[in-house]
PDB file of N, CA and C in Angstrom:
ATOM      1  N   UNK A   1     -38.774  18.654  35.662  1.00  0.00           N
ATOM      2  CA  UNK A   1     -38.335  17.277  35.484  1.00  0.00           C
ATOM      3  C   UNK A   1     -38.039  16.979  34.023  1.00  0.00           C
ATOM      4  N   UNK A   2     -39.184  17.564  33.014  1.00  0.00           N
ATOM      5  CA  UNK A   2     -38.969  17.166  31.757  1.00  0.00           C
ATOM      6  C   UNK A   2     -37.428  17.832  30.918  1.00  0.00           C
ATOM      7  N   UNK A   3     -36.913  18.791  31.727  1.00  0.00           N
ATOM      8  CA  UNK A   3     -35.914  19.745  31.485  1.00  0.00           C
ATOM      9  C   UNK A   3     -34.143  18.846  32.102  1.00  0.00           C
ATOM     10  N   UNK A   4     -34.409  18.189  33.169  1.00  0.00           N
ATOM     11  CA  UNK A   4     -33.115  17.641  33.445  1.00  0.00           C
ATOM     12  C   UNK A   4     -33.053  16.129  32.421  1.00  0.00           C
ATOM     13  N   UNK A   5     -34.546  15.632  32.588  1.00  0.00           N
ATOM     14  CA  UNK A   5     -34.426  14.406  31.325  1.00  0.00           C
ATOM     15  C   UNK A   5     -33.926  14.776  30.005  1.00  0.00           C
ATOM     16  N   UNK A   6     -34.156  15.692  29.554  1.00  0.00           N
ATOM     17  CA  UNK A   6     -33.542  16.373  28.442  1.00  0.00           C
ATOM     18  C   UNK A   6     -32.033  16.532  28.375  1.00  0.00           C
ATOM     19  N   UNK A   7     -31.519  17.464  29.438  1.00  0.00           N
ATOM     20  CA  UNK A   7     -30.400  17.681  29.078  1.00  0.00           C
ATOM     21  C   UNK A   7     -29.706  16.210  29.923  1.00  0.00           C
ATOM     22  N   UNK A   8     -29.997  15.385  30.232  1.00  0.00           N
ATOM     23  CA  UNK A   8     -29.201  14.186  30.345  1.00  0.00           C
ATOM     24  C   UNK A   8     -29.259  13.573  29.300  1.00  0.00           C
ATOM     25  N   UNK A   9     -30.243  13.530  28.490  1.00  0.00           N
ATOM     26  CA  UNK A   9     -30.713  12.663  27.175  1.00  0.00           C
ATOM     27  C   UNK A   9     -29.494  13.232  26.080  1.00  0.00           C
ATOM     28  N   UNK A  10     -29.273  14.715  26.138  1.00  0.00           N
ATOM     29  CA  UNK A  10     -28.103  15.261  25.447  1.00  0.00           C
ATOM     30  C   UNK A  10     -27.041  15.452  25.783  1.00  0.00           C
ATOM     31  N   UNK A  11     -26.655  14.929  27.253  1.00  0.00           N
ATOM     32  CA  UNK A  11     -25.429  14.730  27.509  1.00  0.00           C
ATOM     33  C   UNK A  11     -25.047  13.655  26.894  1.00  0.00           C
ATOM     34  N   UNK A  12     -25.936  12.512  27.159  1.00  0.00           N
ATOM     35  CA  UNK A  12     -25.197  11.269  26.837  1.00  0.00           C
ATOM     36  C   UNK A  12     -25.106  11.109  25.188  1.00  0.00           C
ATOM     37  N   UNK A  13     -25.983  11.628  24.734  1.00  0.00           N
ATOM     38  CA  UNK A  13     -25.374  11.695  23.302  1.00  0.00           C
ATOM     39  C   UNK A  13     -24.370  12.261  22.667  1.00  0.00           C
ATOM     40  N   UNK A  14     -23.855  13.414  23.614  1.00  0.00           N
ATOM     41  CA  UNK A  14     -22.417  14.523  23.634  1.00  0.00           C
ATOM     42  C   UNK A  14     -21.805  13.199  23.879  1.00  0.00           C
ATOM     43  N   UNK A  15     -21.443  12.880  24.717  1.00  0.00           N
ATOM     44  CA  UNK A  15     -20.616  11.986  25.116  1.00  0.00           C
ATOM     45  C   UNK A  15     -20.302  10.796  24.318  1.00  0.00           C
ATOM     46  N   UNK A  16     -21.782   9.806  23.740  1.00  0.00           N
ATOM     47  CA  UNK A  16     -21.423   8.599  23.099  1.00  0.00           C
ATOM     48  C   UNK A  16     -20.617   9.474  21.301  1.00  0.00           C
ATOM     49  N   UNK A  17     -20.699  10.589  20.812  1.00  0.00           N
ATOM     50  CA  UNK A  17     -20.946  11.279  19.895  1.00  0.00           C
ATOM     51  C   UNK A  17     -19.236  11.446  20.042  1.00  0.00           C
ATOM     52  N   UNK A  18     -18.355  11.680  21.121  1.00  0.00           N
ATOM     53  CA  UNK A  18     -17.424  12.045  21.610  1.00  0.00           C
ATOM     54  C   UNK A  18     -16.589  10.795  21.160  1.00  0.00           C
ATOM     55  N   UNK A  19     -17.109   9.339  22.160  1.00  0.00           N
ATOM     56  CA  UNK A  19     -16.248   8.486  22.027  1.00  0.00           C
ATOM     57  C   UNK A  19     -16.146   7.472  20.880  1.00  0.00           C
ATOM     58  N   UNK A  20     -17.229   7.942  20.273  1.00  0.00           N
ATOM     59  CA  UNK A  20     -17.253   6.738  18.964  1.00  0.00           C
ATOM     60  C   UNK A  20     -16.594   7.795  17.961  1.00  0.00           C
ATOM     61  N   UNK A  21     -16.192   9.091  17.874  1.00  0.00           N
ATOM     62  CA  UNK A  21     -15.273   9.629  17.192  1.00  0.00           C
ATOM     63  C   UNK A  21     -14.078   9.968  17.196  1.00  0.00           C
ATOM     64  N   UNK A  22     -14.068   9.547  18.758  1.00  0.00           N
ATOM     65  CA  UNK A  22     -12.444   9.180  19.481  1.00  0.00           C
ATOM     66  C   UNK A  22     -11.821   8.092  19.031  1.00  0.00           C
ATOM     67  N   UNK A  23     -12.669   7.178  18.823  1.00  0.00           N
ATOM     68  CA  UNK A  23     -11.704   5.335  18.657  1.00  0.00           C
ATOM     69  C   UNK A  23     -11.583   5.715  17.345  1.00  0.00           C
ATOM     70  N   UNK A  24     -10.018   4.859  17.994  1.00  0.00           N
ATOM     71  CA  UNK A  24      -9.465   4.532  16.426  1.00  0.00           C
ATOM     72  C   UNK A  24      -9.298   3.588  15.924  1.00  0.00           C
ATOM     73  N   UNK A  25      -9.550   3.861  14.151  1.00  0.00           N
ATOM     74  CA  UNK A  25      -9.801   2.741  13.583  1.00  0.00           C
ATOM     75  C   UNK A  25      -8.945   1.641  13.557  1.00  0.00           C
ATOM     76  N   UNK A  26      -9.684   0.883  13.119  1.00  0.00           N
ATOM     77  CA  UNK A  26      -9.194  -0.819  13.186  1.00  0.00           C
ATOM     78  C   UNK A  26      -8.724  -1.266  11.407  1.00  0.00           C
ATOM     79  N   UNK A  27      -7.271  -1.619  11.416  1.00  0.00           N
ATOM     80  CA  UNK A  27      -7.386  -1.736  10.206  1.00  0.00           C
ATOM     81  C   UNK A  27      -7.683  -3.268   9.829  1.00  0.00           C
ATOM     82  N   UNK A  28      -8.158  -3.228   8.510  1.00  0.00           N
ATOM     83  CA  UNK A  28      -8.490  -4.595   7.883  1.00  0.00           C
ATOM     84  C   UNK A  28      -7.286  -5.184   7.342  1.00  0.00           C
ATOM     85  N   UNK A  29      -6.548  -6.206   7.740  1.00  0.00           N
ATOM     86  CA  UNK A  29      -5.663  -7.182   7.267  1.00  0.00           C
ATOM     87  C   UNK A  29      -5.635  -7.093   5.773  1.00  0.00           C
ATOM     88  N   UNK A  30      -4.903  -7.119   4.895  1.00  0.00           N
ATOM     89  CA  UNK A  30      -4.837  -6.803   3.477  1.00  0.00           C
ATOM     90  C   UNK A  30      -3.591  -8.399   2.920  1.00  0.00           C
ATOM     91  N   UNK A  31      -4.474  -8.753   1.611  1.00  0.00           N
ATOM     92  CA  UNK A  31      -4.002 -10.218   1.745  1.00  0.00           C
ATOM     93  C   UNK A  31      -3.228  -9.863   0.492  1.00  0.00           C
ATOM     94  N   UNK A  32      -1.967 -10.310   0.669  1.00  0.00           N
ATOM     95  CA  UNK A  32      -0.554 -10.561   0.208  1.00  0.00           C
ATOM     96  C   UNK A  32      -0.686 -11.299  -1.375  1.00  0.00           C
ATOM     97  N   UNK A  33      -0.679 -10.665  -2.563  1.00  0.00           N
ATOM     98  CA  UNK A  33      -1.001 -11.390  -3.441  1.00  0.00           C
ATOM     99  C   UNK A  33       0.905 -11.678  -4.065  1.00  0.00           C
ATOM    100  N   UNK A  34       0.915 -12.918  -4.267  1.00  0.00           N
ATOM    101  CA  UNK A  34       2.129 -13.424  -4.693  1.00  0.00           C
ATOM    102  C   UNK A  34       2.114 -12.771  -6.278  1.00  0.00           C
ATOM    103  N   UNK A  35       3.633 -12.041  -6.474  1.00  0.00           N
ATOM    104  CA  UNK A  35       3.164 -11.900  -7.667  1.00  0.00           C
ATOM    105  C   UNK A  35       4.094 -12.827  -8.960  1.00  0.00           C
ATOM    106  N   UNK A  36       3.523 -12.455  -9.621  1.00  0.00           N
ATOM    107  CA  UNK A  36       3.705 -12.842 -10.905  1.00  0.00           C
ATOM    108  C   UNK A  36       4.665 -13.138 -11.686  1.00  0.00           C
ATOM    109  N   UNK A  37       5.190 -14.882 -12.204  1.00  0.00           N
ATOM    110  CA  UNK A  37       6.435 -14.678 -12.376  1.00  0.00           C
ATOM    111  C   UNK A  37       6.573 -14.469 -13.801  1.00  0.00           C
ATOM    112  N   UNK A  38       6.876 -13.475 -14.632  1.00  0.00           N
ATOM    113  CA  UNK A  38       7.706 -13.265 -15.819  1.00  0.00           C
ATOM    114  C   UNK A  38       8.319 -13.785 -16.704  1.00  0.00           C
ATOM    115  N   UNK A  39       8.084 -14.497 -17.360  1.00  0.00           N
ATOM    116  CA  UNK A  39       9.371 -15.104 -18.130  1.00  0.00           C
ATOM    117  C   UNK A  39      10.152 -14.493 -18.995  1.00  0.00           C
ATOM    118  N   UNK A  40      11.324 -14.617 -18.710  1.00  0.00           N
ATOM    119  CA  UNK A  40      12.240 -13.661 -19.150  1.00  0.00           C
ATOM    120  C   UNK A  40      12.536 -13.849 -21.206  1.00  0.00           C
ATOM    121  N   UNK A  41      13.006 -12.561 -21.456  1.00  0.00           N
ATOM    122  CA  UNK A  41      12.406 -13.229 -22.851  1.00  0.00           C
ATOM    123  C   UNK A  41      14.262 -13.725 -23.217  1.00  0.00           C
ATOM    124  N   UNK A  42      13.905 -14.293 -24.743  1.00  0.00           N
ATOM    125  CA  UNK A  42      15.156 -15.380 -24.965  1.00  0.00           C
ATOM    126  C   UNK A  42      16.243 -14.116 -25.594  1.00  0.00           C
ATOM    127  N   UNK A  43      17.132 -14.629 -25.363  1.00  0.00           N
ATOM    128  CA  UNK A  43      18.175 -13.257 -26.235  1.00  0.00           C
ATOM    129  C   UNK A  43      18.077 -13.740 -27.498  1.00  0.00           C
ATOM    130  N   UNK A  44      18.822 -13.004 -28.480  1.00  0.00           N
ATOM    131  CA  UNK A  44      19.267 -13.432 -29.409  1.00  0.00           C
ATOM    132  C   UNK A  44      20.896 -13.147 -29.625  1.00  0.00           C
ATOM    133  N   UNK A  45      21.441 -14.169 -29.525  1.00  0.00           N
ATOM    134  CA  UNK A  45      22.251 -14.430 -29.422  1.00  0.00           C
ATOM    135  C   UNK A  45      23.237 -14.292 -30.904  1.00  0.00           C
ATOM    136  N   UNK A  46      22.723 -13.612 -32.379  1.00  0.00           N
ATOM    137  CA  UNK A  46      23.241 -13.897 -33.382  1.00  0.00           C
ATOM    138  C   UNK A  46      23.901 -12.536 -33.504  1.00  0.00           C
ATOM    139  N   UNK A  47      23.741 -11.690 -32.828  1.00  0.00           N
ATOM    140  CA  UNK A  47      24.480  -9.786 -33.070  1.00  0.00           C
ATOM    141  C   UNK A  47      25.294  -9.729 -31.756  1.00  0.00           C
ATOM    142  N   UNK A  48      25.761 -10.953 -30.660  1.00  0.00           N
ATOM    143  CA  UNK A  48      26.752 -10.890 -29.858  1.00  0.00           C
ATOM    144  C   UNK A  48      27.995 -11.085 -30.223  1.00  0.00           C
ATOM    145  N   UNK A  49      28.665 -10.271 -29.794  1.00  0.00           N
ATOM    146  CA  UNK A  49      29.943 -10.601 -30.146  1.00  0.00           C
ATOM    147  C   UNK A  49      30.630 -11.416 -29.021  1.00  0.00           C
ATOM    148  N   UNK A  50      32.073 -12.366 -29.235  1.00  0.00           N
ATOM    149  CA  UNK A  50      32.122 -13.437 -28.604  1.00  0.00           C
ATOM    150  C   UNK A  50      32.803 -12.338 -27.086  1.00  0.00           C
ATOM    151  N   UNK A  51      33.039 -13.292 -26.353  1.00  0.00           N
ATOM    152  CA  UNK A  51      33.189 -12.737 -24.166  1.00  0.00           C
ATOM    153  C   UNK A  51      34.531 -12.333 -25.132  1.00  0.00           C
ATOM    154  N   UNK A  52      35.774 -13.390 -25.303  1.00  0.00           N
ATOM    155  CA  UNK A  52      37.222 -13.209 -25.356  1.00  0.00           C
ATOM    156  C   UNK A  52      37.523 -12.368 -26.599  1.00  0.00           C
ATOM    157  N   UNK A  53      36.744 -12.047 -27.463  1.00  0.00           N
ATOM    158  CA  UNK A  53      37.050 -10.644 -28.082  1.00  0.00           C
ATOM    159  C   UNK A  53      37.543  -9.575 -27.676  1.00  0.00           C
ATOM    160  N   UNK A  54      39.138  -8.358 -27.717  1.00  0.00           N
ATOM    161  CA  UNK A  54      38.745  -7.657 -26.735  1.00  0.00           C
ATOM    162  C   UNK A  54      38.352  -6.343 -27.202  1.00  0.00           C
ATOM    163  N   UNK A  55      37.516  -5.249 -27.006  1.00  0.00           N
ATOM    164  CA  UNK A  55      36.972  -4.182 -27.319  1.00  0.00           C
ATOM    165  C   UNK A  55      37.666  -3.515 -28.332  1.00  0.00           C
ATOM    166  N   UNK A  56      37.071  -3.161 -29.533  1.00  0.00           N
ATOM    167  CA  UNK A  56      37.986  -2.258 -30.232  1.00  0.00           C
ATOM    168  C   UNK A  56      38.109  -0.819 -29.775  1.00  0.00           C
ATOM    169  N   UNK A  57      39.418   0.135 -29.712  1.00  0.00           N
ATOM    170  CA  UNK A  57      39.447   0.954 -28.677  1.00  0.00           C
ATOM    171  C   UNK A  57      38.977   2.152 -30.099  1.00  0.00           C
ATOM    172  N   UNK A  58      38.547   3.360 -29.484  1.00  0.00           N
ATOM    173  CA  UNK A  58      37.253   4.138 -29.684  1.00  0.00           C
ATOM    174  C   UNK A  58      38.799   5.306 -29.900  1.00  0.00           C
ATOM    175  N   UNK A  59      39.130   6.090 -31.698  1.00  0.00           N
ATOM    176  CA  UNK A  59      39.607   6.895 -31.961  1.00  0.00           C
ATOM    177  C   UNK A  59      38.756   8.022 -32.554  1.00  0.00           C
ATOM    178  N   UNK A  60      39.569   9.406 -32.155  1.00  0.00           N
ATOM    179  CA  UNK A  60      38.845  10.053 -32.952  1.00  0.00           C
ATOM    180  C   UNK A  60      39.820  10.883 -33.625  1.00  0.00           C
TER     181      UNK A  60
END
């Protein structure tokens, strides 16, 4: 008797041992962080040359 209590006692632990390493995991929701706004930095505007200028063409 003490021999079938046994190996039932280790079946069911085969078994719970089985299915709790079977399930699959559950993932945790992951919270959305807004990011960050930048401020863009200022040009400097004094080494531009003007839009309607037109390119000086490139000799060699």
């Amino acid at each position: 008797m003490k021999k079938v209590l046994l190996i039932a006692l280790l079946a069911m632990m085969l078994i719970s041992l089985t299915l709790s390493a079977c399930k699959p995991k559950v993932e945790e929701p992951v919270e959305e962080v807004a990011p960050v706004e930048e401020v863009a930095p200022v040009a400097d505007t004094t080494m531009a040359a003007p839009v309607d200028a037109p390119a000086a063409p490139v000799t060699k």
